[in-house]
N, C-alpha and C. Protein backbone atom coordinates (compact mmCIF):
# COMPACT_ATOMS: atom_id res chain seq x y z
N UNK A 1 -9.91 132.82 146.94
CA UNK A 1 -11.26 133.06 147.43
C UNK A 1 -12.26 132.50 146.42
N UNK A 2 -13.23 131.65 147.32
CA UNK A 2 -14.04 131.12 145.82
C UNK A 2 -15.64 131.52 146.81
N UNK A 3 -15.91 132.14 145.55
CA UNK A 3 -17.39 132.97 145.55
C UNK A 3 -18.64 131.96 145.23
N UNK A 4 -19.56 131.72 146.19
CA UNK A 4 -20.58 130.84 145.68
C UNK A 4 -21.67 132.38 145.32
N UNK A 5 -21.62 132.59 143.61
CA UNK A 5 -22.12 133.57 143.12
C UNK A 5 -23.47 133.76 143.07
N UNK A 6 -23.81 132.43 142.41
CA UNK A 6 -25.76 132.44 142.62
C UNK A 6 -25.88 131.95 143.70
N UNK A 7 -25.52 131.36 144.99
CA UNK A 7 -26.10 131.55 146.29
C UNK A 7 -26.43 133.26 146.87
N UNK A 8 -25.15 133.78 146.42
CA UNK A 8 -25.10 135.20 147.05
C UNK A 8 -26.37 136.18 146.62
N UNK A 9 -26.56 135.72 144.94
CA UNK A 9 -27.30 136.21 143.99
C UNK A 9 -28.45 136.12 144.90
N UNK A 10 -29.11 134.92 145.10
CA UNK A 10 -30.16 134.28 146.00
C UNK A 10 -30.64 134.81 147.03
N UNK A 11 -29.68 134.96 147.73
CA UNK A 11 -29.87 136.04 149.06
C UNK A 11 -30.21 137.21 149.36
N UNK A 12 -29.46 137.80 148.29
CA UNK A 12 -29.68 139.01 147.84
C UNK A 12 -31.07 139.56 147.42
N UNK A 13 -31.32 138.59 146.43
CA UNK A 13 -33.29 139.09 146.08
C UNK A 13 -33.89 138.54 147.08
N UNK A 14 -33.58 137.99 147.65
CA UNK A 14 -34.55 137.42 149.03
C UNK A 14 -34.83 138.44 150.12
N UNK A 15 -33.40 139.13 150.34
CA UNK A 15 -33.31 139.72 151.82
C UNK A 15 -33.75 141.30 150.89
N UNK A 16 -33.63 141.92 149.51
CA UNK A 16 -34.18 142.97 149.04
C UNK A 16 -35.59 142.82 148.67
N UNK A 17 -36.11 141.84 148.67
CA UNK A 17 -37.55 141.78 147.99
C UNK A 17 -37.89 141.85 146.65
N UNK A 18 -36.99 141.74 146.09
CA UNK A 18 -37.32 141.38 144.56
C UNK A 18 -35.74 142.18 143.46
N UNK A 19 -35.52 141.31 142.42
CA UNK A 19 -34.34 141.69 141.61
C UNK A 19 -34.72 142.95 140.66
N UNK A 20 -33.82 143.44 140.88
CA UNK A 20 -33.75 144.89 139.84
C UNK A 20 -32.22 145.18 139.41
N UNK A 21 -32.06 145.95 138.74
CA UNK A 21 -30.44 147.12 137.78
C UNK A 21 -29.50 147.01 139.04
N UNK A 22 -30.57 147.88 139.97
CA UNK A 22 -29.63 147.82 141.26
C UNK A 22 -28.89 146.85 142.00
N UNK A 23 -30.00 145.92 142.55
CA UNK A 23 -29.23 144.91 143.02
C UNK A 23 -28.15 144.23 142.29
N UNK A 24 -28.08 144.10 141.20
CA UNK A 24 -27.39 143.59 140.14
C UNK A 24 -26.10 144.38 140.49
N UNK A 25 -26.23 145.70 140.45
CA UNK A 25 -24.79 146.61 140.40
C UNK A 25 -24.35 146.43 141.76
N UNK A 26 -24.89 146.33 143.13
CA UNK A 26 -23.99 145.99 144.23
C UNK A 26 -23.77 144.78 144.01
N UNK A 27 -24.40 143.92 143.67
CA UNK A 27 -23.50 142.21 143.57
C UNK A 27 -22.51 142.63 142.52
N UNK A 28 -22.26 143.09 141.80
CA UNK A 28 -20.86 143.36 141.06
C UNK A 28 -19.76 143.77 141.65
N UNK A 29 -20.32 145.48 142.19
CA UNK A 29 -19.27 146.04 143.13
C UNK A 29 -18.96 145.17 144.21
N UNK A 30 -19.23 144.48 144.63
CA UNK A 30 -19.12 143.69 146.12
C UNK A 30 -18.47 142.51 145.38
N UNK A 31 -18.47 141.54 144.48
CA UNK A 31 -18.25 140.74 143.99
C UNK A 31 -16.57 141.46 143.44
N UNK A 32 -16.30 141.95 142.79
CA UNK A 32 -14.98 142.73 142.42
C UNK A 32 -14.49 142.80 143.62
N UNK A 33 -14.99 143.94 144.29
CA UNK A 33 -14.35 144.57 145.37
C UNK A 33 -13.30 143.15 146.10
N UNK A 34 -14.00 142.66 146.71
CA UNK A 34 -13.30 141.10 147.22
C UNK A 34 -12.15 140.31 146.73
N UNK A 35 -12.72 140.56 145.45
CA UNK A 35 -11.58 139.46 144.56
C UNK A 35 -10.08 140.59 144.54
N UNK A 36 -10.71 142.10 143.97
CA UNK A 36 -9.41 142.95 143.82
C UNK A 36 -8.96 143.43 145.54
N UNK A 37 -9.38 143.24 146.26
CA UNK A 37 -8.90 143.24 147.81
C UNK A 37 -8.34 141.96 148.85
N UNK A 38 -8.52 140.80 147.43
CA UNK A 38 -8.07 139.58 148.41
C UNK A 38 -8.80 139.43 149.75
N UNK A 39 -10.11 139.77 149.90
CA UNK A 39 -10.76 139.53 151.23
C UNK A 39 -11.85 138.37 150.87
N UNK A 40 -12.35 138.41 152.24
CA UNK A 40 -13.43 137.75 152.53
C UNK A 40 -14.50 138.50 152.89
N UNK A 41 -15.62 137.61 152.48
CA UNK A 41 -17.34 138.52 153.79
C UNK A 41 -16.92 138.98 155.26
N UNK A 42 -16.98 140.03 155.26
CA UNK A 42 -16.80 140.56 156.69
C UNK A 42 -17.58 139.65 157.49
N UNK A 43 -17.09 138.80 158.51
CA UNK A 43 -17.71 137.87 159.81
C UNK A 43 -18.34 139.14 160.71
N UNK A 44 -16.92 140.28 161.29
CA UNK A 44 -17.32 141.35 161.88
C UNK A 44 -17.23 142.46 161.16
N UNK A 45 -15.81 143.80 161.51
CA UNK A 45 -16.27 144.52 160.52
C UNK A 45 -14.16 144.77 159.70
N UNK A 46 -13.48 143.18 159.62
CA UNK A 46 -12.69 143.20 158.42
C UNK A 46 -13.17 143.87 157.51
N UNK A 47 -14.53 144.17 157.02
CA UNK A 47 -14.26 145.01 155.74
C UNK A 47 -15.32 145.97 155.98
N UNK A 48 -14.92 147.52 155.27
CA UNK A 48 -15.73 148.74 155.59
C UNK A 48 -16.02 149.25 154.38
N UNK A 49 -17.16 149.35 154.03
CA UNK A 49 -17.90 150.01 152.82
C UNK A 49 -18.38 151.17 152.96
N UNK A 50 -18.19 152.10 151.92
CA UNK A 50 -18.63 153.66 151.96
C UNK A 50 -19.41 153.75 150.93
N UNK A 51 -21.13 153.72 150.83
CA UNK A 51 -21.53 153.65 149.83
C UNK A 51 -21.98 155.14 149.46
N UNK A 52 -21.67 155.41 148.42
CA UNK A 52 -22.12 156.64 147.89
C UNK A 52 -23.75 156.96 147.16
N UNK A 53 -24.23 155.72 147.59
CA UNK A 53 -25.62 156.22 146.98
C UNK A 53 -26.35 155.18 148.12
N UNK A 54 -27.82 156.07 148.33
CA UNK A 54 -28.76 154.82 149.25
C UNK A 54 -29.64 154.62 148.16
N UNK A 55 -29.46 153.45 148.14
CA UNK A 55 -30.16 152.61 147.04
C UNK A 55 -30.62 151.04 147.18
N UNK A 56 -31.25 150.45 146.10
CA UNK A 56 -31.19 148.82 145.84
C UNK A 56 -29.72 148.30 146.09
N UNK A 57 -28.86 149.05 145.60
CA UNK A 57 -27.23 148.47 145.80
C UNK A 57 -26.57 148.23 146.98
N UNK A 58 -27.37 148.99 147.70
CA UNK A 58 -26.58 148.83 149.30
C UNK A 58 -27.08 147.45 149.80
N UNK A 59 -28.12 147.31 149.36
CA UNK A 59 -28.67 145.80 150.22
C UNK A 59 -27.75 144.56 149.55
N UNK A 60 -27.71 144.66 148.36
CA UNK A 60 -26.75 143.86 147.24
C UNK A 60 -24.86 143.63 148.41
N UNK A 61 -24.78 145.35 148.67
CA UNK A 61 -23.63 145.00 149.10
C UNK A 61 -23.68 144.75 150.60
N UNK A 62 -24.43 144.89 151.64
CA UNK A 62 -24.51 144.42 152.76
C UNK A 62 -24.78 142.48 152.59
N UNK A 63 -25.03 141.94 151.26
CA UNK A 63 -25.07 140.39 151.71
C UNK A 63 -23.54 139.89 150.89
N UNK A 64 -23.17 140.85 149.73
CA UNK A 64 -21.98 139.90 149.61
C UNK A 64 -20.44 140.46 150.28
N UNK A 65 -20.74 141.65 151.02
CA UNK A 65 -19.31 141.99 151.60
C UNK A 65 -19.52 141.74 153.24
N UNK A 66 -20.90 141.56 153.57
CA UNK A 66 -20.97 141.61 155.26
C UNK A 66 -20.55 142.79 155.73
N UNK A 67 -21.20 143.94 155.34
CA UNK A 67 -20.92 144.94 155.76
C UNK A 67 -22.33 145.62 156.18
N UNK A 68 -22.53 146.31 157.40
CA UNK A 68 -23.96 146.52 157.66
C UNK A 68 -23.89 147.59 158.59
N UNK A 69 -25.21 148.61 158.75
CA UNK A 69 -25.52 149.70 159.27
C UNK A 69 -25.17 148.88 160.90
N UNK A 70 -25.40 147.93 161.80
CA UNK A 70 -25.90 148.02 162.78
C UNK A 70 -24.70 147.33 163.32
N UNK A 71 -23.12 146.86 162.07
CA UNK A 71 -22.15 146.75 162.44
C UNK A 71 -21.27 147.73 162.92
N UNK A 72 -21.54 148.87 162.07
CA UNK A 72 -20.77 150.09 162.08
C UNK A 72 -19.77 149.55 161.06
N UNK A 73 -19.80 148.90 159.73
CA UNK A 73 -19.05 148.95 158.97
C UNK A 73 -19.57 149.51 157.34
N UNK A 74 -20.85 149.50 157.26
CA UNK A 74 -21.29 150.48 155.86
C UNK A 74 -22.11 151.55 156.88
N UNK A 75 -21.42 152.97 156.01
CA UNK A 75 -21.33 154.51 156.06
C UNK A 75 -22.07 154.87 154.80
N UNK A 76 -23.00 154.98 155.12
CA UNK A 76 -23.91 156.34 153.68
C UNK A 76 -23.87 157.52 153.87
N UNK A 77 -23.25 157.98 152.47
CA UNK A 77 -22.90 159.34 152.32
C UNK A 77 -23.88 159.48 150.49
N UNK A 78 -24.93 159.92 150.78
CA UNK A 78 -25.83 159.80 149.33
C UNK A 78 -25.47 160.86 148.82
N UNK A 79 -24.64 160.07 147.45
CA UNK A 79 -23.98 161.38 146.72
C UNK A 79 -25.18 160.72 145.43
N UNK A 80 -26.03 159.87 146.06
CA UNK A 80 -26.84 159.16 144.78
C UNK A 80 -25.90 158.73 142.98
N UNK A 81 -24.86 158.23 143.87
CA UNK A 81 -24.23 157.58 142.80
C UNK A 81 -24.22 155.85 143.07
N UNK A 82 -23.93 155.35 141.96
CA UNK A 82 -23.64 153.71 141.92
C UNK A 82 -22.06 153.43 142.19
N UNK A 83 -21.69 153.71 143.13
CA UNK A 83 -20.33 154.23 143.61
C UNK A 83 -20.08 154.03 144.81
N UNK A 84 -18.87 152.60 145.06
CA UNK A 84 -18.78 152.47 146.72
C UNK A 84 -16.94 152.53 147.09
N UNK A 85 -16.71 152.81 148.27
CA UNK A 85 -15.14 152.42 148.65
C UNK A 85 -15.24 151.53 149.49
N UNK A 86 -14.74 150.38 149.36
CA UNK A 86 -14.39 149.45 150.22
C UNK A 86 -12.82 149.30 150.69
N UNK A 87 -13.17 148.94 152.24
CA UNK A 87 -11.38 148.79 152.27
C UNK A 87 -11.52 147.22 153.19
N UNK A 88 -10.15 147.09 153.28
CA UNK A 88 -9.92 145.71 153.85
C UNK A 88 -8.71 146.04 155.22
N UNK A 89 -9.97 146.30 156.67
CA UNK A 89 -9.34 146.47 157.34
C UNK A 89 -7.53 145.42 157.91
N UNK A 90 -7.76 144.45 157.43
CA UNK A 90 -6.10 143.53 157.56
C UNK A 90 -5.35 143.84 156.86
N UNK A 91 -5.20 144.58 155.72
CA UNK A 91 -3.84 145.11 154.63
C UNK A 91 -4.40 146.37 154.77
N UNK A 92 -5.30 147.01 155.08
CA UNK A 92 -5.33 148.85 155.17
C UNK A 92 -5.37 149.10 153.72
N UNK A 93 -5.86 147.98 152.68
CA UNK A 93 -6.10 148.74 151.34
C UNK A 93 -7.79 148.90 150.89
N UNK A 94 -7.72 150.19 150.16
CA UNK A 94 -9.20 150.57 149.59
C UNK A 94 -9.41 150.88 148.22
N UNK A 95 -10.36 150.23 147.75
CA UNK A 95 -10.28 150.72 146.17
C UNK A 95 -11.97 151.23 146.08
N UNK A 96 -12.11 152.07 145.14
CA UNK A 96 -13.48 152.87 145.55
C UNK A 96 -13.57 152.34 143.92
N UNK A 97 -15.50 151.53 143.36
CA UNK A 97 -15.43 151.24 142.53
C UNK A 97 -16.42 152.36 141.89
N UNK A 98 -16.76 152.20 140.59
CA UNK A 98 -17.79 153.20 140.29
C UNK A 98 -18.14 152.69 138.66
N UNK A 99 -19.28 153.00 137.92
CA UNK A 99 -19.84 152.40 137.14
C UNK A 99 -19.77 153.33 136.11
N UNK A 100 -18.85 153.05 134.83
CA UNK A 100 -19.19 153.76 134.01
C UNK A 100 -20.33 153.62 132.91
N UNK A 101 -21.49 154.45 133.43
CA UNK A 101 -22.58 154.25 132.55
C UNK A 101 -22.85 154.31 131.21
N UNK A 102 -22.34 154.94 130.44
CA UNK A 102 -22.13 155.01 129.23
C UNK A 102 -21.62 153.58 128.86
N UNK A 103 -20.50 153.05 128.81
CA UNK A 103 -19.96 152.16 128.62
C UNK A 103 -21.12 150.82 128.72
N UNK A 104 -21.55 150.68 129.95
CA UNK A 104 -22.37 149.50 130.57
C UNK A 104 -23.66 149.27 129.46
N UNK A 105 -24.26 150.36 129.17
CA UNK A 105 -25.74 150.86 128.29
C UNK A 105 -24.95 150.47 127.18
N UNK A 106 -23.86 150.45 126.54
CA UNK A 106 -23.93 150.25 125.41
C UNK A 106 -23.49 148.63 125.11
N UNK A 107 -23.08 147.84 126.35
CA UNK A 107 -22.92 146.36 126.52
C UNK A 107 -24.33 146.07 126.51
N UNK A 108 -24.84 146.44 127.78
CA UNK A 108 -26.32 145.80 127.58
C UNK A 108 -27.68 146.24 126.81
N UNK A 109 -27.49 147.99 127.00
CA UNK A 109 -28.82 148.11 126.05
C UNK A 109 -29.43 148.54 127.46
N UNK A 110 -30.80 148.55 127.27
CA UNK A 110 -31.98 149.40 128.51
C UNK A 110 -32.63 148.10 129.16
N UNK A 111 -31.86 147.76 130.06
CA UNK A 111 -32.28 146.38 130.61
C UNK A 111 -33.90 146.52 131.35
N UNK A 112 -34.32 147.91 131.60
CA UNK A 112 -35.75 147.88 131.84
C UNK A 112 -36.89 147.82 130.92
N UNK A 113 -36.25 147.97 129.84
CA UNK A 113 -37.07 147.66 128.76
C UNK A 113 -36.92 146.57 128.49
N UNK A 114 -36.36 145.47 128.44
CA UNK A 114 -36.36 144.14 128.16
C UNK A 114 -36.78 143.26 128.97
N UNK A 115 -37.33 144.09 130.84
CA UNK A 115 -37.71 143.04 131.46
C UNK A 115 -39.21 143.64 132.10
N UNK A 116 -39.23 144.17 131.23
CA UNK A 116 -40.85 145.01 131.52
C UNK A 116 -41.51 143.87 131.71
N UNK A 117 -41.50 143.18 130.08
CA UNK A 117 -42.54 141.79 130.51
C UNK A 117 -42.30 140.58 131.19
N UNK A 118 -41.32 140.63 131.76
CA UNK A 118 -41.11 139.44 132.58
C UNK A 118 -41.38 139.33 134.36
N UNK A 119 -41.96 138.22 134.19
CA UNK A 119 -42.52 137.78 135.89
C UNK A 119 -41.35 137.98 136.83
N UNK A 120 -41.68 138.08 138.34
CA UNK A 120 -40.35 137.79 139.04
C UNK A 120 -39.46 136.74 139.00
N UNK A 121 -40.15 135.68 138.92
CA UNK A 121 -39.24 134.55 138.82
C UNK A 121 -38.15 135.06 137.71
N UNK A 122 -38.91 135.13 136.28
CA UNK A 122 -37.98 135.29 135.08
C UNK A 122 -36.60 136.61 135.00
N UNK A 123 -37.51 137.75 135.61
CA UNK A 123 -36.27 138.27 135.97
C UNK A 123 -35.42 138.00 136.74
N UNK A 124 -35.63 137.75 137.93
CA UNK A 124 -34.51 137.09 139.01
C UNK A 124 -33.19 136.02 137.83
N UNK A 125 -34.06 135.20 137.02
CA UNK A 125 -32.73 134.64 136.33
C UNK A 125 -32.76 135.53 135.13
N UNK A 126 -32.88 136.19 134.60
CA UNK A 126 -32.52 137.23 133.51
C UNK A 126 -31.33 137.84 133.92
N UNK A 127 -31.63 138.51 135.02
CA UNK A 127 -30.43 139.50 136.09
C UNK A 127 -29.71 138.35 136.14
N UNK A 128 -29.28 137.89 136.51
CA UNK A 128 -28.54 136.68 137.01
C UNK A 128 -27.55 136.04 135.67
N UNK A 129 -28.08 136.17 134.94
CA UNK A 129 -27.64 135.85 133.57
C UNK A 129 -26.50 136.84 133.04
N UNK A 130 -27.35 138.28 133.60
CA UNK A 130 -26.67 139.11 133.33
C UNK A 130 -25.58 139.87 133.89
N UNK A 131 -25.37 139.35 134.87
CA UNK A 131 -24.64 139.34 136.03
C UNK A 131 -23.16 138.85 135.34
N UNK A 132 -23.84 137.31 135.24
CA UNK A 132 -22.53 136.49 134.76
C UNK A 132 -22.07 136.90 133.64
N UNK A 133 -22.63 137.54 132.92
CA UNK A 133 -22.22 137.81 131.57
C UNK A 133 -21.10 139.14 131.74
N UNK A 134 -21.84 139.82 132.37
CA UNK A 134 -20.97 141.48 133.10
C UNK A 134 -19.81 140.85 133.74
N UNK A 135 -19.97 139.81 134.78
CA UNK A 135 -18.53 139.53 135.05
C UNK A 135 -17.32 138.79 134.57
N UNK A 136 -17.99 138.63 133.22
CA UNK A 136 -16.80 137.77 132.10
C UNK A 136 -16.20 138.76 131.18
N UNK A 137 -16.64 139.84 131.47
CA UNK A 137 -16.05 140.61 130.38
C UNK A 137 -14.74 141.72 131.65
N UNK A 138 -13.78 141.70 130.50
CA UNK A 138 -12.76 143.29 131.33
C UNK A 138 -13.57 143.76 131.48
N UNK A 139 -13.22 143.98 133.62
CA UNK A 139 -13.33 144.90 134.43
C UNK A 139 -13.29 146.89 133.98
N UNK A 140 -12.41 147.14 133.19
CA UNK A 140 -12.51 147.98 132.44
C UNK A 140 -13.30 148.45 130.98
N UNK A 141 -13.77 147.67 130.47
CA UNK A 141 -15.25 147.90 130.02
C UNK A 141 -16.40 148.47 130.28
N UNK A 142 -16.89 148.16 132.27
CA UNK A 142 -17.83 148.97 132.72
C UNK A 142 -17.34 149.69 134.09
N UNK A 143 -16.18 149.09 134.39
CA UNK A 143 -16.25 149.57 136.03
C UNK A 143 -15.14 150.29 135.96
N UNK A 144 -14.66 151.81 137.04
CA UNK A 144 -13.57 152.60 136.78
C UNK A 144 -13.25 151.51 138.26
N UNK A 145 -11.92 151.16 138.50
CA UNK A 145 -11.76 150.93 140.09
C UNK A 145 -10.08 151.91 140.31
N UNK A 146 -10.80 152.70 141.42
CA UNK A 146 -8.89 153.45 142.27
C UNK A 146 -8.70 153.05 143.07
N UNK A 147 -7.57 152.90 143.27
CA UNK A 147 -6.84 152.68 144.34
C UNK A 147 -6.93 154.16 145.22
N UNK A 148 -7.47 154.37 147.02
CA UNK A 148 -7.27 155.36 147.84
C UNK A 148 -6.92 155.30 148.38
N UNK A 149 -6.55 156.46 149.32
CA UNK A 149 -5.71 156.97 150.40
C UNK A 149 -6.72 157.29 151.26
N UNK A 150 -7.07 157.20 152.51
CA UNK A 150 -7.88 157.58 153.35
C UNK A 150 -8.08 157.14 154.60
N UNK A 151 -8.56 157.79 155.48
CA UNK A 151 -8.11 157.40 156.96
C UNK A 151 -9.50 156.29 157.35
N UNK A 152 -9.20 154.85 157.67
CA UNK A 152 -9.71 154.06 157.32
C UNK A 152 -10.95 154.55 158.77
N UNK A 153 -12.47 154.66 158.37
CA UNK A 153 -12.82 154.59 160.00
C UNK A 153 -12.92 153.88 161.25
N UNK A 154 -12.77 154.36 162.36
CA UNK A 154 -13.20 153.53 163.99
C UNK A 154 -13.55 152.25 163.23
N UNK A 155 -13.44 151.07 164.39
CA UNK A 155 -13.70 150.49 164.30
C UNK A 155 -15.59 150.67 165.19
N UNK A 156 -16.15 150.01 165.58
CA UNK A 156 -17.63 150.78 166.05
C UNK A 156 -17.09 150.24 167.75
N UNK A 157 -17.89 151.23 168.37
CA UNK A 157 -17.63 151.46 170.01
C UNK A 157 -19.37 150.97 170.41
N UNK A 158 -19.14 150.16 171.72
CA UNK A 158 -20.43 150.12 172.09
C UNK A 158 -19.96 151.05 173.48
N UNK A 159 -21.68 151.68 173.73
CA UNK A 159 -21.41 152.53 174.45
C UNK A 159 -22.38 152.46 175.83
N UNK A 160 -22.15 153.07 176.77
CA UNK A 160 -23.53 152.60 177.70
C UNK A 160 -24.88 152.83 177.51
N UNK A 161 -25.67 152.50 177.84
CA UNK A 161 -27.14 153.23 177.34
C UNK A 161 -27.51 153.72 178.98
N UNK A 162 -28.02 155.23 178.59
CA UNK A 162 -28.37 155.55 179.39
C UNK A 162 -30.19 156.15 179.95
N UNK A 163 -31.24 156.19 180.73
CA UNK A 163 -32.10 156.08 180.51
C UNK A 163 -32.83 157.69 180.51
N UNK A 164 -33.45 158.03 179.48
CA UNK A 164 -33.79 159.78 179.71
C UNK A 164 -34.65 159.81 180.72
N UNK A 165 -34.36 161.24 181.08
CA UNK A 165 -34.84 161.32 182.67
C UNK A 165 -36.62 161.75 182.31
N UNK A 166 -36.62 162.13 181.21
CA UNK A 166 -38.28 162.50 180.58
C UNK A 166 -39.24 160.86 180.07
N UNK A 167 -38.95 160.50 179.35
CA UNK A 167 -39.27 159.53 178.69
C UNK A 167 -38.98 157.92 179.06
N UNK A 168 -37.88 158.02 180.12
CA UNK A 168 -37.79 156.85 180.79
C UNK A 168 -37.24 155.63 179.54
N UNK A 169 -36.58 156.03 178.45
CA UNK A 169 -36.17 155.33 177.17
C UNK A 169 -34.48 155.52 177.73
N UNK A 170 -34.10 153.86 177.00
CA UNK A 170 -32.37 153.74 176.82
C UNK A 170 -32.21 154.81 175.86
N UNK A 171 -30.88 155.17 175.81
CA UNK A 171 -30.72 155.78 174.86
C UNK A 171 -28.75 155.80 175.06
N UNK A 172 -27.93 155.79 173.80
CA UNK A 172 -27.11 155.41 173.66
C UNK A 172 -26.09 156.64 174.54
N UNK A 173 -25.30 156.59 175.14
CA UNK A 173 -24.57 157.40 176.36
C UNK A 173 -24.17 158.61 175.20
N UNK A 174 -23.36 158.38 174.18
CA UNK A 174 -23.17 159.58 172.82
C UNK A 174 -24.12 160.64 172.31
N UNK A 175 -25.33 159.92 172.51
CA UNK A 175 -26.43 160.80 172.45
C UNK A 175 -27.51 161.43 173.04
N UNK A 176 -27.00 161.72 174.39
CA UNK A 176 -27.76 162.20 175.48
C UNK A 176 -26.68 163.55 175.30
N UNK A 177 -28.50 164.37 175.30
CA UNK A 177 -28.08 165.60 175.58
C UNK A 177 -28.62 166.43 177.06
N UNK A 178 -27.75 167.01 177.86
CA UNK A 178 -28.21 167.75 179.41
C UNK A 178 -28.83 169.15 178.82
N UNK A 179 -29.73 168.63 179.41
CA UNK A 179 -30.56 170.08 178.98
C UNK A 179 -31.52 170.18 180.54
N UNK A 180 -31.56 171.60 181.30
CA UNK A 180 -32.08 171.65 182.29
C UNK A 180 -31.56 170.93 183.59
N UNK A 181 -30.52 170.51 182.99
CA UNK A 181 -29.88 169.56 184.48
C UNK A 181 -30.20 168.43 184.71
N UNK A 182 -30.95 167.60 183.43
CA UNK A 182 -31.24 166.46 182.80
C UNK A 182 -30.62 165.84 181.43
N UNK A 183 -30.44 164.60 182.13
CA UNK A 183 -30.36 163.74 180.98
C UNK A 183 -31.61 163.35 180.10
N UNK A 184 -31.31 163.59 178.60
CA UNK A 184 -32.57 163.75 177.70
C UNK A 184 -32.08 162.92 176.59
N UNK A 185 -32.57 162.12 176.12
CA UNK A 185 -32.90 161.71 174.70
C UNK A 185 -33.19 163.08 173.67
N UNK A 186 -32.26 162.61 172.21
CA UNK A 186 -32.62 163.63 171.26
C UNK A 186 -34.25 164.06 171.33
N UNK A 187 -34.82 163.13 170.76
CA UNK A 187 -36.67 163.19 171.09
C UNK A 187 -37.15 164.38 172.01
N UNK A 188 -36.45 163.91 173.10
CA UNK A 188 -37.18 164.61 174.15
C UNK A 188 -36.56 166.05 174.34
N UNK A 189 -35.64 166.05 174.27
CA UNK A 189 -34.44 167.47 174.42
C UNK A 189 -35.00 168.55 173.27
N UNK A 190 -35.32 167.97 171.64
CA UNK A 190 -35.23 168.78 170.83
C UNK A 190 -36.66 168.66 169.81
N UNK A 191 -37.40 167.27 170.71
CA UNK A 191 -38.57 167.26 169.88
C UNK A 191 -38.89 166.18 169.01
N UNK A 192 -39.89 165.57 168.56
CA UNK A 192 -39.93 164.35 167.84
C UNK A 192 -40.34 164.16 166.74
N UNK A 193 -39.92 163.36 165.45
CA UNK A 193 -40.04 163.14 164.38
C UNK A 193 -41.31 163.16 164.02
N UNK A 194 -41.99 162.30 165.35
CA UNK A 194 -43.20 161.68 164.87
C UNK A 194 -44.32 162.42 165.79
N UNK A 195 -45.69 162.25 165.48
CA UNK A 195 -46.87 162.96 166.14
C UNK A 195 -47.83 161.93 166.67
């Protein structure tokens, strides 16, 4: 598998809106993850990510694993950690990576303090620098990676949409609730987010 790294890099601050710690740490995890899973960018959803924190990192890892909310292949479960499981639905293997912080801070030091003064441009290649530098060194230096056991999820189901009998809105057939002897949208059945 050969990784075009600063393209991915590229994409990444593009499609997040600007480089930070974070993005940096899902292009790692996602960048590992691949190489120690023998996969590729998910085209569909070959590969399923469980990210444990909603963060800058998830966007990092939705461009280099192809894994995405609207695939049904990345699952947030915000345990607000820098901590993901990826598996590779064609071999059924998963390794869940995670960042040992201690370790990392004492490779790099307080990378927000060193890029306080720098423009976007300059950080974008600062990070980037630092990227490459993090991925030349043992994997065991900053990153814990396990090997898991776990029941890999569904693949994603499309479902009918059906139209609420209040609001006259699609709404996905799973999430219609009968209330009154009507079909209802959550919204309408239980009330709405918004005013």
């Amino acid at each position: 598998m050969d990784l075009d790294i600063t393209g991915l890099w590229d994409k990444a601050v593009e499609f997040h809106g600007h480089s930070c710690p974070g993005l940096l740490s899902g292009m790692i995890i996602g960048i590992i993850a691949l190489k120690e899973l023998a996969a590729s960018r998910s085209i569909d959803e070959e590969v399923v990510t469980i990210s444990e924190g909603q963060s800058c990192m998830v966007d990092a890892l939705q461009i280099v694993l192809g894994t995405s909310l609207g695939k049904g292949n990345l699952i947030l479960k915000d345990y607000g950690k820098t901590a993901a499981t990826i598996f590779n639905r064609t071999t059924g293997k998963g390794i869940r990576l995670s960042f040992d912080f201690s370790q990392i801070r004492n490779i790099l030091g307080d990378l927000r303090e060193e890029m306080k003064n720098l423009n976007a441009d300059e950080r974008k290649e600062f990070l980037k620098k630092i990227m490459f530098k993090i991925l030349e060194r043992p994997q065991s230096d900053y990153l814990k990676i396990e090997n898991v056991q776990m029941k890999i999820p569904p693949e994603a189901q499309i479902f009918n949409t059906i139209i609420c009998e209040n609001c006259h809105e699609g709404v996905m057939a799973t999430r219609v609730i009968k209330k009154d002897g009507k079909n209802l949208c959550i919204s309408c059945a239980q009330g709405k987010y918004w005013q």
